[in-house]
Protein backbone atom coordinates (compact mmCIF):
# COMPACT_ATOMS: atom_id res chain seq x y z
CA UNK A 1 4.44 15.54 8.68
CA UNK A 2 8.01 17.30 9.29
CA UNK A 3 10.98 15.82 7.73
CA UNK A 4 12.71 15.03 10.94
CA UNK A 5 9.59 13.11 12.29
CA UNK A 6 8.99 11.12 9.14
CA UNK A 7 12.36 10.13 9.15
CA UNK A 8 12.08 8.85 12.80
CA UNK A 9 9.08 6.55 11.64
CA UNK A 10 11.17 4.85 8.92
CA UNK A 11 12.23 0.87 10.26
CA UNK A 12 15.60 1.06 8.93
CA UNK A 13 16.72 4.77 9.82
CA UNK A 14 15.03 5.66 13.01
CA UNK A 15 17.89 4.08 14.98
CA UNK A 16 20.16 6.43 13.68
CA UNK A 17 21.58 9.30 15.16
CA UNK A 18 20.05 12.64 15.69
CA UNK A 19 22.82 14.19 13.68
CA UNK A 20 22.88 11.60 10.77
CA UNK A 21 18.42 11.77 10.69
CA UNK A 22 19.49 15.74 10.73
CA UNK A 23 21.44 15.40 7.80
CA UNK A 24 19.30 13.15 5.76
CA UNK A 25 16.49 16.19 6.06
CA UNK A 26 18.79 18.97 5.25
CA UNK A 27 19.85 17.29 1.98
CA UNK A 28 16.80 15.69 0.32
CA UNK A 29 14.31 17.61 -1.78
CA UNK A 30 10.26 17.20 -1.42
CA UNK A 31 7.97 16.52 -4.06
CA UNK A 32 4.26 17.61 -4.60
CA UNK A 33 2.28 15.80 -6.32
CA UNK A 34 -1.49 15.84 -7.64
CA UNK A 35 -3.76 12.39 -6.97
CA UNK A 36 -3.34 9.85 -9.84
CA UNK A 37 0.25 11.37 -10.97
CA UNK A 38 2.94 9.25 -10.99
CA UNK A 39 6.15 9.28 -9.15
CA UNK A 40 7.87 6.39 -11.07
CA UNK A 41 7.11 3.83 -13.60
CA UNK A 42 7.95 -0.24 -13.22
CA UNK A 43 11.22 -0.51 -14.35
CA UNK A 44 12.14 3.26 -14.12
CA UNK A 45 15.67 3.51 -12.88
CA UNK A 46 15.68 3.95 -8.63
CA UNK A 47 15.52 7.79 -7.68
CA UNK A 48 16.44 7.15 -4.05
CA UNK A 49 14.80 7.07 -0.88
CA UNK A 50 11.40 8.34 -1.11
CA UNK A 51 9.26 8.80 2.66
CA UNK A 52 5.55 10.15 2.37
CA UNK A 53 5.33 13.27 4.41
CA UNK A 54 2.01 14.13 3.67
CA UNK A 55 -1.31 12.35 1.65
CA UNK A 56 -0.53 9.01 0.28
CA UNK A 57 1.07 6.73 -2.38
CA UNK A 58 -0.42 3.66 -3.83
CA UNK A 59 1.83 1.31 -5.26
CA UNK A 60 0.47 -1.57 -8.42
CA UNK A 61 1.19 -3.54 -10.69
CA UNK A 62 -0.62 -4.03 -14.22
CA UNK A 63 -1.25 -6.71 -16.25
CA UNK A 64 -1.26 -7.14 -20.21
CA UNK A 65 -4.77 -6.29 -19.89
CA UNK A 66 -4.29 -3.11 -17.69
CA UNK A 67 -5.76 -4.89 -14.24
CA UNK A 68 -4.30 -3.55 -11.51
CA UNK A 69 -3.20 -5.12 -8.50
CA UNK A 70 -2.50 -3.10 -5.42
CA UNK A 71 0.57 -4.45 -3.79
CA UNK A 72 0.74 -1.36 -1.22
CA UNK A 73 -0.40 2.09 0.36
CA UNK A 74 1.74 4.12 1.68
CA UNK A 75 1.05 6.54 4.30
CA UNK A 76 2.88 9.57 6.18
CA UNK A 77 6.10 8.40 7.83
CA UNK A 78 6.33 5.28 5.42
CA UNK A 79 8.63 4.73 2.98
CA UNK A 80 8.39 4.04 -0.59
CA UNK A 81 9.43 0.53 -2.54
CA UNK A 82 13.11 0.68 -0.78
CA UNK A 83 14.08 -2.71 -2.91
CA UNK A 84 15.92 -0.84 -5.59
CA UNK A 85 17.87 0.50 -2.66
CA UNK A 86 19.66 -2.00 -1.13
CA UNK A 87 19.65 -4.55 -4.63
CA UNK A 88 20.69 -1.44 -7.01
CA UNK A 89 17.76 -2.79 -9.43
CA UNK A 90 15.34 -0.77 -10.95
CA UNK A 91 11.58 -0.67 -9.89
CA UNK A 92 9.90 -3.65 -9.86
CA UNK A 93 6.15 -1.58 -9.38
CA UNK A 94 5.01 1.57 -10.41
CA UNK A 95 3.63 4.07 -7.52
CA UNK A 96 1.31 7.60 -7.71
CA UNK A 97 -0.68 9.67 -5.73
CA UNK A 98 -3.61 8.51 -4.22
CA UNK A 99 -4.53 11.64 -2.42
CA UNK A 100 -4.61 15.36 -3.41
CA UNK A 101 -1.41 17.60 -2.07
CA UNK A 102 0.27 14.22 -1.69
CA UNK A 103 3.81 15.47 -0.74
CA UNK A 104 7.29 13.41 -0.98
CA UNK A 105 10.61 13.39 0.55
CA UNK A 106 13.09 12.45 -1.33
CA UNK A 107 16.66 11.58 -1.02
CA UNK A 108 18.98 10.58 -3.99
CA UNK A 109 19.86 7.60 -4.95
CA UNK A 110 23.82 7.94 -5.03
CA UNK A 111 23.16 10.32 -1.60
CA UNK A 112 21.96 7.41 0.05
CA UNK A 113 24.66 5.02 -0.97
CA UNK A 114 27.28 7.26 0.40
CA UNK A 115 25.22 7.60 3.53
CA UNK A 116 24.92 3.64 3.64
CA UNK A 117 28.43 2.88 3.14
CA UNK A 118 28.99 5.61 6.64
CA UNK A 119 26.22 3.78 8.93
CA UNK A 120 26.09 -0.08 8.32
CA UNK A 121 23.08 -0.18 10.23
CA UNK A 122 20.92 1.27 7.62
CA UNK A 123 22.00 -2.27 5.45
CA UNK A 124 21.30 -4.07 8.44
CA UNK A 125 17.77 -2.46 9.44
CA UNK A 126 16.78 -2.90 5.47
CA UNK A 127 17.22 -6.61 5.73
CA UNK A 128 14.51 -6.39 8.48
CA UNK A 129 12.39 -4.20 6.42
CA UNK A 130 12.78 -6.22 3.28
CA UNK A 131 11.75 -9.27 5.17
CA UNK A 132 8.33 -7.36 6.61
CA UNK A 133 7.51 -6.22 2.94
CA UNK A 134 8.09 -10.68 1.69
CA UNK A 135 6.00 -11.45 4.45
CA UNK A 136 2.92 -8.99 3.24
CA UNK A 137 3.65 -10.08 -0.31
CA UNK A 138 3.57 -13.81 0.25
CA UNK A 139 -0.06 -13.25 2.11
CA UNK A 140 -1.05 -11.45 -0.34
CA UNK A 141 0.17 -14.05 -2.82
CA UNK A 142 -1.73 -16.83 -1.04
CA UNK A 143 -5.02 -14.93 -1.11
CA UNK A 144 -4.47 -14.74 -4.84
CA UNK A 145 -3.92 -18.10 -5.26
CA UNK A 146 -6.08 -20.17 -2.78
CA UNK A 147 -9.40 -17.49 -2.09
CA UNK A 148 -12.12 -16.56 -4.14
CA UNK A 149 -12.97 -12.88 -5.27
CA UNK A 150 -15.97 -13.72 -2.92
CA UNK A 151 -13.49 -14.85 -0.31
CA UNK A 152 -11.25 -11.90 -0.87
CA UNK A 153 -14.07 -8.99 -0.91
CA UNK A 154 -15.66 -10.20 2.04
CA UNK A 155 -12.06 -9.90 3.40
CA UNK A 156 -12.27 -6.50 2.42
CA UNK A 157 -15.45 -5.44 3.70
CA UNK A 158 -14.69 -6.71 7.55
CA UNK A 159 -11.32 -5.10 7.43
CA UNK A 160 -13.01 -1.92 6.51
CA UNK A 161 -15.75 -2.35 8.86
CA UNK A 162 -12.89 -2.67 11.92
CA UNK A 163 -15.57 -3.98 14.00
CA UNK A 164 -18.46 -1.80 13.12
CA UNK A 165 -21.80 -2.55 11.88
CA UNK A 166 -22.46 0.24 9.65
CA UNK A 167 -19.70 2.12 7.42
CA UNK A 168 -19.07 4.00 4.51
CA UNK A 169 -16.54 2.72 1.36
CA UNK A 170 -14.15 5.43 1.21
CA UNK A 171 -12.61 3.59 -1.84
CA UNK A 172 -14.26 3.23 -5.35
CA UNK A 173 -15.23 0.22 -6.41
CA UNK A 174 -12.17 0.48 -9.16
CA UNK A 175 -9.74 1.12 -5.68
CA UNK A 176 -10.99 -2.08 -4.15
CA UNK A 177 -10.92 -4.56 -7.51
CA UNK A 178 -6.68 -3.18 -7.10
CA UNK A 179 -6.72 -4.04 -3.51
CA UNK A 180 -8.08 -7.64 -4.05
CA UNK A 181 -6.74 -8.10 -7.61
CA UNK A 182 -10.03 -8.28 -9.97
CA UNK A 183 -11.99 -5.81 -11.56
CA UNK A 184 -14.43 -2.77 -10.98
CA UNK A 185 -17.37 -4.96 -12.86
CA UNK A 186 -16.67 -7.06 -10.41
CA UNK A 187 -16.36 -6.03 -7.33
CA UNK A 188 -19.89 -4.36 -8.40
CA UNK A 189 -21.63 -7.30 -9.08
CA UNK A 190 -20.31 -9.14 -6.45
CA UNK A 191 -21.60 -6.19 -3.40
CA UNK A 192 -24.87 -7.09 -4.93
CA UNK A 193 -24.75 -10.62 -4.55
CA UNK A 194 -23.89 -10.35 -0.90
CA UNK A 195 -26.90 -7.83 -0.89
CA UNK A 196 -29.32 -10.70 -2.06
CA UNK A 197 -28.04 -13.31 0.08
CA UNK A 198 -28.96 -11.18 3.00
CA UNK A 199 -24.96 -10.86 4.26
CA UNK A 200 -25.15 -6.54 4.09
CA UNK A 201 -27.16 -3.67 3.12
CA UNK A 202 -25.90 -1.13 0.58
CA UNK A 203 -27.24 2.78 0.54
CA UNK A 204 -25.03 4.05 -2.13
CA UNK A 205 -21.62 3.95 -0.18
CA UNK A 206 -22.55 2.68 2.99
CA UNK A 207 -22.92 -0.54 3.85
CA UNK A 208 -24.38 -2.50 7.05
CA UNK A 209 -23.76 -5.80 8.39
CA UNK A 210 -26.86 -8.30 8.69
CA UNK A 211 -25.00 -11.24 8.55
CA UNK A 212 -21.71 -10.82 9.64
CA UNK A 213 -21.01 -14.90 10.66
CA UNK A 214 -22.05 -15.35 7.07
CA UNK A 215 -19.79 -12.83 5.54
CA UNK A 216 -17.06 -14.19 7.70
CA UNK A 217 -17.99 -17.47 6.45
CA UNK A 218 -17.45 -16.51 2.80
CA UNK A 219 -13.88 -14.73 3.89
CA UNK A 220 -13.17 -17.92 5.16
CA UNK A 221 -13.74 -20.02 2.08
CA UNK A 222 -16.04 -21.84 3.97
CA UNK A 223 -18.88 -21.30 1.53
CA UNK A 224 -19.49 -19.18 -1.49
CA UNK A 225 -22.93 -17.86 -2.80
C-alpha cells in the first residue's frame, strides 16, 4: 500500500489535510522486515508512529513461562500500538512480523509530537482510537476470564469458517494457542476432541463442519465435551 493511502486509513489522521497527510509521507522512513523479526520489545522506548504498508504485524504479550497471548494483528493501512504516543510511555507489548516482506512506515517519535502540537485533532481522533483498542481489550479480557479454551477455540474455528462449511487453518496451531491465550499442545489436543465428539472433520489443515449448532454450543459455554 502507498504511503499516502495508508495514511488515509489511519482513525486519527485521515481527517487531516491533504497537505499535512502529504507531509507526514514525505518525512517518515519505511522499514522491511523478515516474518518473526521484531520491530520493538515490551518496554522498549516509543519509536513513533508506525502504519503497516504492506504484510502484517502481530502484536503479544508473554508470560514468565514464554505463553504468548495475541492481543492484535495488524494489517495494511493499520497502525501500530499508538498508546506510547499520546501517554509518552514506553511499550506496553512487543510486536514482529507475521508475514514475509512485511514493510513499515514509520514516523518519529519527537516528529509526531511537533506535528500533534500543529493539528489538535490528531489528540482528539486518538482519544477515539484509544477507546476502540479498550473496547477489543476488555472482550478479549472477558473471554479470558469467563470461557473455556473449549469455549474460546470453538470461537476461533466459526470466526475462521465466516460462514463456510469447509476451510483451511491458515494459522499454526502455535498462531491460534496466541490468539486464544493457551498453548500449541493444546489447541492440538483439543481439535481432536471436537473430532471425536462428531462437531468437525480434520484432513491435515482443513477442517469441515458436521455439527456446527454443537460447536456453537461449546463457543457459547453452553456445554463442554
Amino acid at each position: 500500500m502507498e504511503r499516502k493511502a495508508a495514511l488515509r486509513c489511519v482513525l486519527f489522521l485521515k481527517t487531516l489535510p491533504e497537505p499535512v497527510i502529504e507531509a507526514i509521507a514525505a518525512t517518515g522512513e519505511e522499514r522491511r522486515l523478515n516474518r518473526g523479526e521484531l520491530l520493538f520489545a515490551e518496554h522498549d522506548r516509543c519509536l513513533g508512529l508506525l502504519v503497516v504498508l504492506q504484510g502484517a504485524v502481530k502484536v503479544y504479550k508473554l508470560d514468565s513461562r514464554g505463553r504468548e497471548l495475541t492481543l492484535d494483528r495488524e494489517m495494511p493501512g493499520e497502525s501500530v500500538a499508538e498508546l506510547p504516543l499520546f501517554d509518552g510511555g514506553n511499550y506496553p507489548a512487543s510486536a514482529e512480523a507475521a508475514e514475509e516482506n512485511t514493510v513499515v512506515f514509520l514516523v518519529r517519535r519527537e516528529r509526531f509530537r511537533q506535528l500533534m502540537s500543529e493539528h489538535p485533532q490528531i489528540a482528539e481522533r486518538g482519544l477515539l482510537a484509544l477507546g476502540i483498542r479498550t473496547r477489543k481489550l476488555i472482550a478479549m479480557l472477558e473471554a479470558q476470564a469467563l470461557y473455556s479454551v473449549r469455549a474460546r477455540l470453538a470461537n476461533y474455528l466459526l470466526e475462521a469458517a465466516d460462514g463456510r462449511t469447509t476451510f483451511l487453518l491458515t494459522e499454526t496451531n502455535e498462531a491460534i494457542a496466541g490468539h486464544i491465550g493457551t498453548m500449541r499442545e493444546v489447541v492440538s489436543r483439543t481439535l481432536h476432541t471436537f473430532k471425536d465428539a462428531g462437531a468437525i472433520r480434520l484432513d491435515g489443515r482443513s477442517v469441515e463442519l458436521q455439527e456446527p449448532e454443537l460447536l456453537r454450543r461449546i463457543a457459547d459455554n453452553i456445554v463442554d465435551l
